[in-house]
Protein backbone atom coordinates (compact mmCIF):
# COMPACT_ATOMS: atom_id res chain seq x y z
CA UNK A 1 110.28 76.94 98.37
CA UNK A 2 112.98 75.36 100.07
CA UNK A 3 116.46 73.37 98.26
CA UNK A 4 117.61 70.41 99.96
CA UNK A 5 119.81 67.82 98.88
CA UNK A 6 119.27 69.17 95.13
CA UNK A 7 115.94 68.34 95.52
CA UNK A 8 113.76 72.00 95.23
CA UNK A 9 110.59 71.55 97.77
CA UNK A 10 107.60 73.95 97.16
CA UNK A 11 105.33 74.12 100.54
CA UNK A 12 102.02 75.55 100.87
CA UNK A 13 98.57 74.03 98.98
CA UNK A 14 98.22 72.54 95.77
CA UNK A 15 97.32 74.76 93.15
CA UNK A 16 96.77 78.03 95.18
CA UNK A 17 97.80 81.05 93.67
CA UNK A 18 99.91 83.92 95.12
CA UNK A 19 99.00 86.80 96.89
CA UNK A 20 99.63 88.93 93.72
CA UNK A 21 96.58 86.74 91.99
CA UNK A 22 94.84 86.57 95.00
CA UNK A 23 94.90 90.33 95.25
CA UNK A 24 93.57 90.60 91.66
CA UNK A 25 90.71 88.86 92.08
CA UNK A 26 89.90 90.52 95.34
CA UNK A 27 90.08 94.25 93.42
CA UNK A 28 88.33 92.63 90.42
CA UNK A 29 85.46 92.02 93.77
CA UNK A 30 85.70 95.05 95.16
CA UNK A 31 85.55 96.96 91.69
CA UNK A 32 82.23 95.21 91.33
CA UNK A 33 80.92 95.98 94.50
CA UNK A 34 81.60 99.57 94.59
CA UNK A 35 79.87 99.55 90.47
CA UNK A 36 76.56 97.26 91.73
CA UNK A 37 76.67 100.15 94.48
CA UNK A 38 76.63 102.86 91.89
CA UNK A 39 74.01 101.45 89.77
CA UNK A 40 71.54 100.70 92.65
CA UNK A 41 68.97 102.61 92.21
CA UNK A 42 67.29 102.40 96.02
CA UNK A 43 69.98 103.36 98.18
CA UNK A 44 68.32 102.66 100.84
CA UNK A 45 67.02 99.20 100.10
CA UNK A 46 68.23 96.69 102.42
CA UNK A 47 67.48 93.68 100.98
CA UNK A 48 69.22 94.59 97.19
CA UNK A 49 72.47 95.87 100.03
CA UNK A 50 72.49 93.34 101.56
CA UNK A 51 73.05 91.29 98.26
CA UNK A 52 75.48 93.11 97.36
CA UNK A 53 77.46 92.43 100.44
CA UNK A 54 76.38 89.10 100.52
CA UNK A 55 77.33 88.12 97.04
CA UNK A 56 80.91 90.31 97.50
CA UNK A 57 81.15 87.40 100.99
CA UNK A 58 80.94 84.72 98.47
CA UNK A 59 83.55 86.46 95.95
CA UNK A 60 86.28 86.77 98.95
CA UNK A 61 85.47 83.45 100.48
CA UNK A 62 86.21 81.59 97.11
CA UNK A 63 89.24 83.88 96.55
CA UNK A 64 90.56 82.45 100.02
CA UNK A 65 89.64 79.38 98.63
CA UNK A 66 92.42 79.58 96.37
CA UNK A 67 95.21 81.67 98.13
CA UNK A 68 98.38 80.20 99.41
CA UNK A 69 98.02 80.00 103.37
CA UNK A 70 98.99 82.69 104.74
CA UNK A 71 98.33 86.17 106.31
CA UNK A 72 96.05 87.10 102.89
CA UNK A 73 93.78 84.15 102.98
CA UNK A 74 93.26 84.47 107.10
CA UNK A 75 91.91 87.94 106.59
CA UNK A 76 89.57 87.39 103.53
CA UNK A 77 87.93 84.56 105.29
CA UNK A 78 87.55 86.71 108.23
CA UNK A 79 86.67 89.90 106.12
CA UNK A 80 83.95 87.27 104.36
CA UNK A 81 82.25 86.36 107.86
CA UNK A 82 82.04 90.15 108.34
CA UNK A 83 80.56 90.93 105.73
CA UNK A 84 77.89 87.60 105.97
CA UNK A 85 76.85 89.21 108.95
CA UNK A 86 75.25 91.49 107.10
CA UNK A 87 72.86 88.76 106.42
CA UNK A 88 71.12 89.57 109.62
CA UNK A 89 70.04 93.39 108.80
CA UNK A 90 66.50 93.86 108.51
CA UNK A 91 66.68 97.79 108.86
CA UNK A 92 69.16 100.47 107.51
CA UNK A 93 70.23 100.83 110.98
CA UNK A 94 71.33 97.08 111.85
CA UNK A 95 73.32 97.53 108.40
CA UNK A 96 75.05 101.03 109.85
CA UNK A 97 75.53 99.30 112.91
CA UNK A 98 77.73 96.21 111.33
CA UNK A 99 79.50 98.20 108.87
CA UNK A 100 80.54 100.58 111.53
CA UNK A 101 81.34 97.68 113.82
CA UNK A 102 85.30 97.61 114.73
CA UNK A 103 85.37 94.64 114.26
CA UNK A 104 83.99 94.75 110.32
CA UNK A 105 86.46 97.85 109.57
CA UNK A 106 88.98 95.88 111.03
CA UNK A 107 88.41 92.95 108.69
CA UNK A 108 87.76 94.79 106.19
CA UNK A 109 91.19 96.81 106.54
CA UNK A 110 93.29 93.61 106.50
CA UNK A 111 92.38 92.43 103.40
CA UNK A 112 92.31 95.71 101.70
CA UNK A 113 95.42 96.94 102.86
CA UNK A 114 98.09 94.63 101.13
CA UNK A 115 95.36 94.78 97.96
CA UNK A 116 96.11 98.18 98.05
CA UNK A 117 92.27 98.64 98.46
């Protein structure tokens, strides 16, 4: 938000919300995530992971959606084509081998950290 001439300018995108709300929606995500986790029964099923991922993707990509541009929204788009990725596992072990990608922790990191994830 800038003042000039008397005039108060607010920059950034239309009816995106702040990182604050952006951040809430992320946990409310992530809370689901980790209780979907919980309640699957096959741990070891890839396709009902892989969902869960998958469907978490979706969650982050429509919270960047609605961020203001910045810092937050870069890293839960990229944190959201991590986790699509995940798409691509047809085995437990191409799953381990994203998730314990750099790359994926990374992303993953970004958009945790300032969620307090």
């Amino acid at each position: 938000m800038a003042i000039t001439g008397g005039i108060t300018a607010i920059t950034g995108t239309a009816g995106a919300v702040d990182d604050k709300a952006t951040c809430a929606s992320v946990n409310t995500a992530w809370d689901e995530l980790r209780s979907r986790l919980e309640a699957l029964d096959d741990k070891n099923s890839i396709t009902n992971l892989r969902q869960i991922y998958v469907d978490t993707a979706e969650k982050l990509s429509a919270a960047a959606a609605a961020a203001d541009q910045g810092s937050l929204k870069d890293a839960l788009n990229t944190a959201a084509a991590q986790l699509n990725r995940l798409q691509s596992a047809t085995t437990r072990d191409d799953f381990d081998r994203i998730v314990h990608d750099p790359a994926f922790t990374a992303a993953m990191d970004a958009f945790g950290t300032p969620c307090g994830l």
